[in-house]
C-alpha atoms as a PDB file:
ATOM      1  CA  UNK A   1    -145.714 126.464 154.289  1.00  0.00           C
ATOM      2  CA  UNK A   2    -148.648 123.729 154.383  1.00  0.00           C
ATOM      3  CA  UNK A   3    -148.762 121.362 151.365  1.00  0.00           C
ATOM      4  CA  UNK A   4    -150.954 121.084 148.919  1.00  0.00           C
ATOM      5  CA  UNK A   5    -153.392 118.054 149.206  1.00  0.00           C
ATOM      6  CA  UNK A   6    -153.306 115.805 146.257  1.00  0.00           C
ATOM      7  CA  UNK A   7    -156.022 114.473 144.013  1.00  0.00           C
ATOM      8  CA  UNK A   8    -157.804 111.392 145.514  1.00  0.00           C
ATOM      9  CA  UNK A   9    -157.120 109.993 141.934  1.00  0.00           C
ATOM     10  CA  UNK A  10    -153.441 110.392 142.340  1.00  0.00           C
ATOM     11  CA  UNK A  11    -153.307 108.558 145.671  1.00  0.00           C
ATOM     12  CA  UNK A  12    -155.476 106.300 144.629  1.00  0.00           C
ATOM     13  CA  UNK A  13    -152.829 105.209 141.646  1.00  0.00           C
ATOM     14  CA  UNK A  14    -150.125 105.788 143.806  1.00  0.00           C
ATOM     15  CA  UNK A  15    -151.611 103.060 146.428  1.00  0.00           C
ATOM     16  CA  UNK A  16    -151.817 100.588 143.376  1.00  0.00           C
ATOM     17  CA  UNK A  17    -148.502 101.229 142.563  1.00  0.00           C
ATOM     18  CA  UNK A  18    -147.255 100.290 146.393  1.00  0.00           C
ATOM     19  CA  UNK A  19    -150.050  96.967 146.242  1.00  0.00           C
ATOM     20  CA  UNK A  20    -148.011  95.975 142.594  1.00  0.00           C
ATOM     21  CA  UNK A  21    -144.380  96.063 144.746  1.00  0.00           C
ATOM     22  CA  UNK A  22    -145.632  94.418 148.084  1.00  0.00           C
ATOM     23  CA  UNK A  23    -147.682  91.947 146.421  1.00  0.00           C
ATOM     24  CA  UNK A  24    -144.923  89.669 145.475  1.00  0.00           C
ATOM     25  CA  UNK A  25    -142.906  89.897 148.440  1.00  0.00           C
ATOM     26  CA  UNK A  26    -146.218  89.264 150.150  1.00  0.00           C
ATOM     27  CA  UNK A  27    -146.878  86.028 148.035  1.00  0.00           C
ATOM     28  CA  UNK A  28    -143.097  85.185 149.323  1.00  0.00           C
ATOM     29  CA  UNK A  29    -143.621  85.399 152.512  1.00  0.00           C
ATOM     30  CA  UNK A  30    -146.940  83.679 152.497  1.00  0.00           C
ATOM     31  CA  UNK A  31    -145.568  80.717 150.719  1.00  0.00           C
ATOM     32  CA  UNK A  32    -142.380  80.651 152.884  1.00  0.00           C
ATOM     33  CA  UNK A  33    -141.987  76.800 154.915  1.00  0.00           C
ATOM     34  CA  UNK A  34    -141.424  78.655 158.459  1.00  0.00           C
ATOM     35  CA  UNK A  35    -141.796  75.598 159.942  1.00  0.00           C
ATOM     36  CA  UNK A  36    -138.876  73.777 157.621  1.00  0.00           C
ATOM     37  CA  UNK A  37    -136.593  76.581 157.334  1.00  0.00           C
ATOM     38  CA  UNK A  38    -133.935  75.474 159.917  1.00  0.00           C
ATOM     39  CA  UNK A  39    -133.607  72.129 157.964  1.00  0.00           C
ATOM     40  CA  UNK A  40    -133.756  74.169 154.938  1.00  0.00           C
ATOM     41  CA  UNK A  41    -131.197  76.502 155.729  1.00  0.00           C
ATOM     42  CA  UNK A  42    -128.836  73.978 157.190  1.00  0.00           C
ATOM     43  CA  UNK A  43    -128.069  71.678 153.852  1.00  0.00           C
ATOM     44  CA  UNK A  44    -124.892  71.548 153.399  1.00  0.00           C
ATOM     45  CA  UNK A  45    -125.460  72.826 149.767  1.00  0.00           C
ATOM     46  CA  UNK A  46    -127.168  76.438 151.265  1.00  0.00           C
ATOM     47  CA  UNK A  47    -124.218  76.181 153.211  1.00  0.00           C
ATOM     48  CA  UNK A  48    -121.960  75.873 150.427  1.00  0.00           C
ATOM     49  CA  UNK A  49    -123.454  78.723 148.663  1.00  0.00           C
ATOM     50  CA  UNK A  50    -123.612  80.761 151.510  1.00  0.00           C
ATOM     51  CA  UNK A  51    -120.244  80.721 151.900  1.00  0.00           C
ATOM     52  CA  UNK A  52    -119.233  81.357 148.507  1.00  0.00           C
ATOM     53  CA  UNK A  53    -121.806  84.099 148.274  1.00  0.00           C
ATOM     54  CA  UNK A  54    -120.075  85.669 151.588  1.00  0.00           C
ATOM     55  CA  UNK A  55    -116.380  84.937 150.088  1.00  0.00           C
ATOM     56  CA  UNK A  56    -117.778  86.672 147.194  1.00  0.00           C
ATOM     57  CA  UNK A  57    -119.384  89.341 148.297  1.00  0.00           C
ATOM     58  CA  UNK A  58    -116.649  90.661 150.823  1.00  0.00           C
ATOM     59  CA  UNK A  59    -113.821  90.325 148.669  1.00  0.00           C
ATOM     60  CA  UNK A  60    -115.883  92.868 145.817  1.00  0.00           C
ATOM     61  CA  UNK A  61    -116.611  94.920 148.461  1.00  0.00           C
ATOM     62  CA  UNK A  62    -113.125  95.240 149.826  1.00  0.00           C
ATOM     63  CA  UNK A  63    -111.897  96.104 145.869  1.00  0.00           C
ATOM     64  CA  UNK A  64    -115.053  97.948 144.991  1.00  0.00           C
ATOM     65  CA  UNK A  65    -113.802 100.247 148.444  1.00  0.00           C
ATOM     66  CA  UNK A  66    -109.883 100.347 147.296  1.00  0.00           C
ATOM     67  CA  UNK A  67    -111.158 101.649 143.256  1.00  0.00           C
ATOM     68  CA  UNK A  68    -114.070 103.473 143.714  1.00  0.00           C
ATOM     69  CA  UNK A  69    -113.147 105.783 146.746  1.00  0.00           C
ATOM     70  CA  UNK A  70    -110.616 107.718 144.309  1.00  0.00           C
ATOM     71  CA  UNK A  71    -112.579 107.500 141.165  1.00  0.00           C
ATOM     72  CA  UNK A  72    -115.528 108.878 143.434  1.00  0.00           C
ATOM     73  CA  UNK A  73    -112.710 111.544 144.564  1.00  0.00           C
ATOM     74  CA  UNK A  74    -112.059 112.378 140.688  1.00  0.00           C
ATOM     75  CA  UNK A  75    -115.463 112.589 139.501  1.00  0.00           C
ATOM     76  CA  UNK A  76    -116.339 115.102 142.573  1.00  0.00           C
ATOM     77  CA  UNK A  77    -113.226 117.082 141.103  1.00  0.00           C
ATOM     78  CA  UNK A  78    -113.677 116.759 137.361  1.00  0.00           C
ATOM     79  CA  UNK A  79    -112.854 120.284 136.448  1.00  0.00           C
ATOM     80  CA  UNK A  80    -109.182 119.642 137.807  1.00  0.00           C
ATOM     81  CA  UNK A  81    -108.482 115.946 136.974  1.00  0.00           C
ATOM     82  CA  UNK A  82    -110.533 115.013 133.957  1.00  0.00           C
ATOM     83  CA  UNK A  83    -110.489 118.715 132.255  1.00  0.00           C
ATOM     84  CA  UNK A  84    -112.795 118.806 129.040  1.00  0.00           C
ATOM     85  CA  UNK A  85    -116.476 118.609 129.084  1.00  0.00           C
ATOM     86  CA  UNK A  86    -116.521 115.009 126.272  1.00  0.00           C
ATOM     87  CA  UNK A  87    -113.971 113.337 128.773  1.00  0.00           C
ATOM     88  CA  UNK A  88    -116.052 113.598 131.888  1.00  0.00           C
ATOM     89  CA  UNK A  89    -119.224 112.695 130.128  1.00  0.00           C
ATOM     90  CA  UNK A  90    -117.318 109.532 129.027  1.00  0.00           C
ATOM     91  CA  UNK A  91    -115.813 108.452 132.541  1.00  0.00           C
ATOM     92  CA  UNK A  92    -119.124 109.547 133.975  1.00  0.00           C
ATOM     93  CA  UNK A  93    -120.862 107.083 131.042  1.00  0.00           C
ATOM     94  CA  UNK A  94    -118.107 103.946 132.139  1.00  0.00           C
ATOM     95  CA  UNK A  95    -119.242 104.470 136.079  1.00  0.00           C
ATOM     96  CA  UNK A  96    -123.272 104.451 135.249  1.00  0.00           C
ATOM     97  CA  UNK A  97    -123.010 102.192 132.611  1.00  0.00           C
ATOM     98  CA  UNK A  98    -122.919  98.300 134.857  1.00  0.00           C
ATOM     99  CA  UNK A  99    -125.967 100.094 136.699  1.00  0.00           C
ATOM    100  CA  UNK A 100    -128.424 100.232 133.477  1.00  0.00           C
ATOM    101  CA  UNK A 101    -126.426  97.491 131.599  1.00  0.00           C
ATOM    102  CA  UNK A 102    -128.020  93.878 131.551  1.00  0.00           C
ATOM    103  CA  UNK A 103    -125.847  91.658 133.992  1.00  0.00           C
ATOM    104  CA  UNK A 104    -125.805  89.239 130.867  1.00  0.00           C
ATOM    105  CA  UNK A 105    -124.406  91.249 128.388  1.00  0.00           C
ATOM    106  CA  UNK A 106    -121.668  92.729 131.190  1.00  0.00           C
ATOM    107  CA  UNK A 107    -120.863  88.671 131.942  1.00  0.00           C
ATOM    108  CA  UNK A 108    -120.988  88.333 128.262  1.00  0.00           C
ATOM    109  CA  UNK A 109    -118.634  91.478 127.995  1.00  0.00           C
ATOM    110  CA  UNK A 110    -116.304  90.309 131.117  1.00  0.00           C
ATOM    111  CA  UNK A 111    -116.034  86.959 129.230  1.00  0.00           C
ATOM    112  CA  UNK A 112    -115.137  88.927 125.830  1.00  0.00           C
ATOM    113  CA  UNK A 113    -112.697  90.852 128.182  1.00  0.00           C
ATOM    114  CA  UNK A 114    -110.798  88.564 130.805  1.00  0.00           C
ATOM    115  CA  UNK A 115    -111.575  85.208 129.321  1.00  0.00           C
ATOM    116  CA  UNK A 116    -109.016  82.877 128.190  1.00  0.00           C
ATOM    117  CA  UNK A 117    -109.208  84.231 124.418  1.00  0.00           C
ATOM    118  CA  UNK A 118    -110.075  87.528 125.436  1.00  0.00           C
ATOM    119  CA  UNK A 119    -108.512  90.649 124.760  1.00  0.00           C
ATOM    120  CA  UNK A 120    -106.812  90.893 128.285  1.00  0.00           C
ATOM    121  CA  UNK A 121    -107.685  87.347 129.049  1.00  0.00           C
ATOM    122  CA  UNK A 122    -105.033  85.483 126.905  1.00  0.00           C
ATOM    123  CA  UNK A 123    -102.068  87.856 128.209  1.00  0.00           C
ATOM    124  CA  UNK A 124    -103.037  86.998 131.394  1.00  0.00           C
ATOM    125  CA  UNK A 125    -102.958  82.996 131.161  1.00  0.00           C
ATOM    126  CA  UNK A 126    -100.168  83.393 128.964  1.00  0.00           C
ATOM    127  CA  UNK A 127     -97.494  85.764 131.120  1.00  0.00           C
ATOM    128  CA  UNK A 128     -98.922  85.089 134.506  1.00  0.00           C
ATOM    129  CA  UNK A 129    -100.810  81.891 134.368  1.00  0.00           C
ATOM    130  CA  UNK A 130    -104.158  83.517 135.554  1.00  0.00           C
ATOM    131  CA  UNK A 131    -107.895  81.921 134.038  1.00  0.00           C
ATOM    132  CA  UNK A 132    -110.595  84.380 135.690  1.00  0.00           C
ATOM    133  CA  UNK A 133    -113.529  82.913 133.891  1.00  0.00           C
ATOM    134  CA  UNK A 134    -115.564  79.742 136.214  1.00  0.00           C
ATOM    135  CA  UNK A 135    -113.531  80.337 139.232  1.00  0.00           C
ATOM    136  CA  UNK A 136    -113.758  82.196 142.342  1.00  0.00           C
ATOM    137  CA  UNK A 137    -111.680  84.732 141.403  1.00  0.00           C
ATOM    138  CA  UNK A 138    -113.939  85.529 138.507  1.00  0.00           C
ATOM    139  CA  UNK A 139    -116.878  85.057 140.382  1.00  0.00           C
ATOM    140  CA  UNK A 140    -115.436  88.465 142.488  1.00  0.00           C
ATOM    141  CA  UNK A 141    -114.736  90.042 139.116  1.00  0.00           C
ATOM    142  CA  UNK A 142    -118.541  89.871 137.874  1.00  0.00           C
ATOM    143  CA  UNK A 143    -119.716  91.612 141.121  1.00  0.00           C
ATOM    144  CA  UNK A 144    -117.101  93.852 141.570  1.00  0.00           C
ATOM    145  CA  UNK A 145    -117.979  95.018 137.972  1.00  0.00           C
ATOM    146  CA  UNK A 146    -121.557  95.565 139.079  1.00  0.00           C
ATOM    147  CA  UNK A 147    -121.604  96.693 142.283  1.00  0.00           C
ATOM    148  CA  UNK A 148    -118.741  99.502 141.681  1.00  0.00           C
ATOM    149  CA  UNK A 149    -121.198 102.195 140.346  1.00  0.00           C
ATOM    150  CA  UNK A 150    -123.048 101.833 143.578  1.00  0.00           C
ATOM    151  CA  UNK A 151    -120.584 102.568 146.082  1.00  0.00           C
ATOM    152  CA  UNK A 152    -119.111 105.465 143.496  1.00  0.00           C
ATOM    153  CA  UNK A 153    -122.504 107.468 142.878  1.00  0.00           C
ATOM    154  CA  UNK A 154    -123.017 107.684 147.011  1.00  0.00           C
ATOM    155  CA  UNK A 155    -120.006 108.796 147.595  1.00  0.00           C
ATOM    156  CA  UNK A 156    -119.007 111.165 144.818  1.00  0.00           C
ATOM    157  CA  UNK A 157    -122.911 112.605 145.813  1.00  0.00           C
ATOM    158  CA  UNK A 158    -121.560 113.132 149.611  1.00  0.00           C
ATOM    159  CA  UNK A 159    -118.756 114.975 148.056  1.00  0.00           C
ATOM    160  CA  UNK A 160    -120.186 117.276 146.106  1.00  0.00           C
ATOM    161  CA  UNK A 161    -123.001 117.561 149.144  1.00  0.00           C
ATOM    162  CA  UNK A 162    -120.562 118.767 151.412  1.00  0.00           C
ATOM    163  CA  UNK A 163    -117.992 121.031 149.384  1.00  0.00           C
ATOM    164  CA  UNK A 164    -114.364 121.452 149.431  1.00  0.00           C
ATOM    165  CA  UNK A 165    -114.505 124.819 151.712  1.00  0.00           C
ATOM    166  CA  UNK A 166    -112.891 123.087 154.813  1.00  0.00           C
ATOM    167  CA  UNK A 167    -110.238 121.548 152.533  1.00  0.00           C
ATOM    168  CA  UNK A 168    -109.388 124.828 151.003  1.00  0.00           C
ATOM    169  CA  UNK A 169    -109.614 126.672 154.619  1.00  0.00           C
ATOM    170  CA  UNK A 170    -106.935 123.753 155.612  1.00  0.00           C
ATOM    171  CA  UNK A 171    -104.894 124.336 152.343  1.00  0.00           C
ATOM    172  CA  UNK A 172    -104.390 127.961 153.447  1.00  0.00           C
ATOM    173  CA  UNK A 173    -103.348 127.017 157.032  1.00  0.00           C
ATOM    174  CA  UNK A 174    -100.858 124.668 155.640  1.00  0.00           C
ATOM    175  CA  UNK A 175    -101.787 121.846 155.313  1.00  0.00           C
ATOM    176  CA  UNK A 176    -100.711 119.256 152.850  1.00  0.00           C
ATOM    177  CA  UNK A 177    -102.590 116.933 150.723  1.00  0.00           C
ATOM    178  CA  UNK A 178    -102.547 114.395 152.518  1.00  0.00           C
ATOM    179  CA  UNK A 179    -103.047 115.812 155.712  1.00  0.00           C
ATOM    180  CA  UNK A 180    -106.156 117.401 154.177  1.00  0.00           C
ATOM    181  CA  UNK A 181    -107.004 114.475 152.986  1.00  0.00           C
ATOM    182  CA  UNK A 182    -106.554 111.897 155.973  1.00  0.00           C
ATOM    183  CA  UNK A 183    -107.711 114.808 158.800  1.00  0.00           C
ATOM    184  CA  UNK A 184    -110.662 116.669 156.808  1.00  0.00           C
ATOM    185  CA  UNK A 185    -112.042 114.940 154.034  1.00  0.00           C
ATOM    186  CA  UNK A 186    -111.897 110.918 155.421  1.00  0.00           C
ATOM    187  CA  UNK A 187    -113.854 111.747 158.601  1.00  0.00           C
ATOM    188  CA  UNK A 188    -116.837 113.409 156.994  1.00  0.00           C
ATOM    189  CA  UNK A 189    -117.133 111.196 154.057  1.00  0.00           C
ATOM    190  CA  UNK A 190    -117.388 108.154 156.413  1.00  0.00           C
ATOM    191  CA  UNK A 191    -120.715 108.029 157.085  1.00  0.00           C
ATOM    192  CA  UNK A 192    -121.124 107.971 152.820  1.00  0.00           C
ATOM    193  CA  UNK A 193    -118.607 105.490 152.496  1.00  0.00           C
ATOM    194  CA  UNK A 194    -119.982 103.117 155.010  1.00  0.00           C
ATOM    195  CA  UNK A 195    -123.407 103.688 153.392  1.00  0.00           C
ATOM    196  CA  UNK A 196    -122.512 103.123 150.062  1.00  0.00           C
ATOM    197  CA  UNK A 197    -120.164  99.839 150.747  1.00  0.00           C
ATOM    198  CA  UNK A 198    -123.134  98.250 151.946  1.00  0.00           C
ATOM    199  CA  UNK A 199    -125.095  99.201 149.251  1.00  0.00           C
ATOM    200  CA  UNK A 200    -122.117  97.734 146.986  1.00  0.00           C
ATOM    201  CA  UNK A 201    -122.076  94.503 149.159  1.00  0.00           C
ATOM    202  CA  UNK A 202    -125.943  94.043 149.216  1.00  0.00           C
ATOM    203  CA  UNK A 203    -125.449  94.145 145.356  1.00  0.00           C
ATOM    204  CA  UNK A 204    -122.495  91.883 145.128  1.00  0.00           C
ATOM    205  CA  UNK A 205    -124.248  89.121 147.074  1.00  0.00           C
ATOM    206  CA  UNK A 206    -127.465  88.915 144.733  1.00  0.00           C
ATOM    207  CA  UNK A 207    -125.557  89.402 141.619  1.00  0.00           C
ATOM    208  CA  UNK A 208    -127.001  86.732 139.262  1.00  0.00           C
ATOM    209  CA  UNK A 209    -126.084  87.062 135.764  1.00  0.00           C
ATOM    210  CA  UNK A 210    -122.963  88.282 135.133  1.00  0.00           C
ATOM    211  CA  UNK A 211    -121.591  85.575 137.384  1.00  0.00           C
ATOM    212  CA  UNK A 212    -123.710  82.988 136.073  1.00  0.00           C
ATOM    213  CA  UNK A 213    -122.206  84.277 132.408  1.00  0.00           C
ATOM    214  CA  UNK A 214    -118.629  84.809 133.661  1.00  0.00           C
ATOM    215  CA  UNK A 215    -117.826  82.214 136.497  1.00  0.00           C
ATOM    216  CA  UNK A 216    -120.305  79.592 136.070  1.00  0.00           C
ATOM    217  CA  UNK A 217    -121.935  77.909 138.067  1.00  0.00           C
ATOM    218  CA  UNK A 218    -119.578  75.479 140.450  1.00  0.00           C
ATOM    219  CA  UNK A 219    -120.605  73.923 143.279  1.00  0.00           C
ATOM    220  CA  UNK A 220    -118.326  74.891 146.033  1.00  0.00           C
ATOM    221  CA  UNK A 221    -116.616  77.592 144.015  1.00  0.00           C
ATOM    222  CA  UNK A 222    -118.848  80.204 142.072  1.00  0.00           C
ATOM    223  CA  UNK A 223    -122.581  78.737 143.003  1.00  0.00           C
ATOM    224  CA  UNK A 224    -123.924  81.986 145.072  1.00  0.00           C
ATOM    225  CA  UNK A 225    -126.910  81.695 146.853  1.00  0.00           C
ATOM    226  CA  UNK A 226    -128.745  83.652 143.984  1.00  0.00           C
ATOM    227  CA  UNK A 227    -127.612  80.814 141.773  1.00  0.00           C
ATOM    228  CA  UNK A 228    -128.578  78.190 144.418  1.00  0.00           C
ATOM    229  CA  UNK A 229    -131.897  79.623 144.681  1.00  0.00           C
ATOM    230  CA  UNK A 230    -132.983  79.486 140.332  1.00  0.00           C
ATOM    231  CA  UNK A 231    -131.525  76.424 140.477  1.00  0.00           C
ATOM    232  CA  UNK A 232    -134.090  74.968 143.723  1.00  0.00           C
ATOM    233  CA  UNK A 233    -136.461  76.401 141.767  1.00  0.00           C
ATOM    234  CA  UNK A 234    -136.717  73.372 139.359  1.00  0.00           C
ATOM    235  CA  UNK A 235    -136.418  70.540 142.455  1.00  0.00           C
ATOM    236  CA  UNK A 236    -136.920  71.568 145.872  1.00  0.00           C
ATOM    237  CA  UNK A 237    -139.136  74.845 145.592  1.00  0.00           C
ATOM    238  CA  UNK A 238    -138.860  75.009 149.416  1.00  0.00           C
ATOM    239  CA  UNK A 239    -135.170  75.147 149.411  1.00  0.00           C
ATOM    240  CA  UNK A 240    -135.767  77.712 146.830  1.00  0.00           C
ATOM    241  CA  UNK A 241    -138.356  80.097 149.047  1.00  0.00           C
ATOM    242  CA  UNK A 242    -136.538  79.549 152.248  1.00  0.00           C
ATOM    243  CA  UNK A 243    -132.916  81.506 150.631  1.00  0.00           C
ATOM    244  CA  UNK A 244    -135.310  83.690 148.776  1.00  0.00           C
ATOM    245  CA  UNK A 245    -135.707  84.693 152.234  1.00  0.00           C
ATOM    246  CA  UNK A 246    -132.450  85.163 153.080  1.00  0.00           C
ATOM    247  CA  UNK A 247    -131.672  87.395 150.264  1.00  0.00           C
ATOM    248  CA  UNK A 248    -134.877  89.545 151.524  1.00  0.00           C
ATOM    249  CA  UNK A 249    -133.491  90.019 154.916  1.00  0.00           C
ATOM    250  CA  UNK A 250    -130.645  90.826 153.994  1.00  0.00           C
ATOM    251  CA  UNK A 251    -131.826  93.718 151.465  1.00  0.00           C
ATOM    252  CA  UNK A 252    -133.552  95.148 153.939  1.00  0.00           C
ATOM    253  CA  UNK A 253    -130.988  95.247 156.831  1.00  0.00           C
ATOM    254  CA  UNK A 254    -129.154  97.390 153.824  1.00  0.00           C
ATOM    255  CA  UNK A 255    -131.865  99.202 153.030  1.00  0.00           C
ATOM    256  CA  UNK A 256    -133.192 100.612 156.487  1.00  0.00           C
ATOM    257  CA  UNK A 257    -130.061 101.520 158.000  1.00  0.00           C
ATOM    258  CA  UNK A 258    -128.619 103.701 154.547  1.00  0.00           C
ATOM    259  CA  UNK A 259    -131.822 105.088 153.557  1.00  0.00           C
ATOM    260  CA  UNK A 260    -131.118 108.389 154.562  1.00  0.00           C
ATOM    261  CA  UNK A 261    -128.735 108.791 152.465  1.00  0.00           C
ATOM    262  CA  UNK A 262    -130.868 108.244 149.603  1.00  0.00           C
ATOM    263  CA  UNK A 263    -134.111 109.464 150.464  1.00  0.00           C
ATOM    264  CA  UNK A 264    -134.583 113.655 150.062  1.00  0.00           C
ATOM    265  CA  UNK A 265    -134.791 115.548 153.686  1.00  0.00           C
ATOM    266  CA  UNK A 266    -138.207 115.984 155.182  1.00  0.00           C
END
């Protein structure tokens, strides 16, 4: 079926919108000290950052994989394990909800939450002698509460994309749950798992304010390289450019490799 050519006016907006998104990351990489950006790169306060932001990252990642592959699993299957319609609008509301919220108001919230006067917060310094709030620990809590909706969307989507036929033929044959489960379902949701973790990661490492809200931020212990990077921006603008770059490269080694599993079949 051949497509139907559209108005010159319509491409002609459409280019302006693609000139309104390169343009900056065009000024970026115009501005960028090439030349400098081994010295840059090699302070040993980028390197702080970057390991924090790594430490950071990784860890939310590795607890954004352990919650969100069941609650992806649940959502896929509300009409068995959440049951009325208001209930799985309202889990379905909690999942979406760090993806549209400001990351303020959910560091804000997290703080309101976890900290040490908190609702949560106070039982947990007082039976367990845990303070999330401007440490590490709570630095992983901010991204882990934005980056979670990420890594559940893609793969509750993969799930519903590809049915529960072969699980039911392997129900029939005998198979249990688990077996179902760990011989069926696993390998064909891998390729959406592995797409949406780095999507979760990619998120986790340029979280900004939610940590900035919830952990601080320490030098050594909660300063990402999204922090580090604001912070240049008021006394070495090169510094600040050169992990602006960093953050671009690595968005885009995301990006490429998992686009297909965002972008509709051609």
């Amino acid at each position: 079926m051949r497509r139907q050519r559209a108005p010159r006016s319509v491409v002609a907006v459409a280019w302006m919108a693609v000139a309104f998104l390169a343009l900056p990351l065009v000024g970026l990489l115009q501005r960028a000290p090439w030349t400098g950006l081994g010295r840059l790169l090699g302070d040993r306060a980028v390197l702080d950052a970057l390991r924090v932001s790594l430490l950071v990252s990784m860890a939310a990642a590795a607890v954004v994989l352990v919650l969100g592959t069941p609650l992806a699993w649940v959502l896929a299957r509300t009409e068995v394990y959440l049951g009325h319609l208001p209930v799985r609008r309202l889990v379905r509301t909690l999942v979406l909800l760090p993806m549209v919220l400001p990351p303020v108001v959910g560091g804000t919230a997290l703080l309101f939450a976890l900290g040490r006067r908190g609702l949560v917060g106070q039982w947990l310094e007082q039976w367990f002698d845990l303070t999330l709030p401007f440490t590490t620990t709570g630095a992983i809590v901010a991204a882990t509460f934005v980056a979670l909706p990420f890594y559940v969307v893609t793969v509750e989507g993969a799930l519903h994309t590809m049915g529960d036929d072969h699980e039911r033929m392997a129900a029939t044959l005998g198979a249990g749950p688990v077996a179902v489960l760990r011989r069926v379902t696993l390998p064909r949701l891998l390729p959406a798992m592995g797409a949406g973790l780095a999507l979760a990661w990619a998120r986790a490492l340029g979280e900004f304010g939610a940590t900035i809200t919830f952990a601080g931020n320490l030098p050594g212990r909660t300063r990402t390289l999204p922090l580090a990077t604001f912070q240049a921006l008021e006394s070495d603008p090169e510094a600040a450019l050169a992990l602006s770059l960093v953050l671009l490269a690595v968005s885009l080694l995301v990006l490429v490799p998992t686009r297909e599993r965002w972008l509709p079949a051609r």
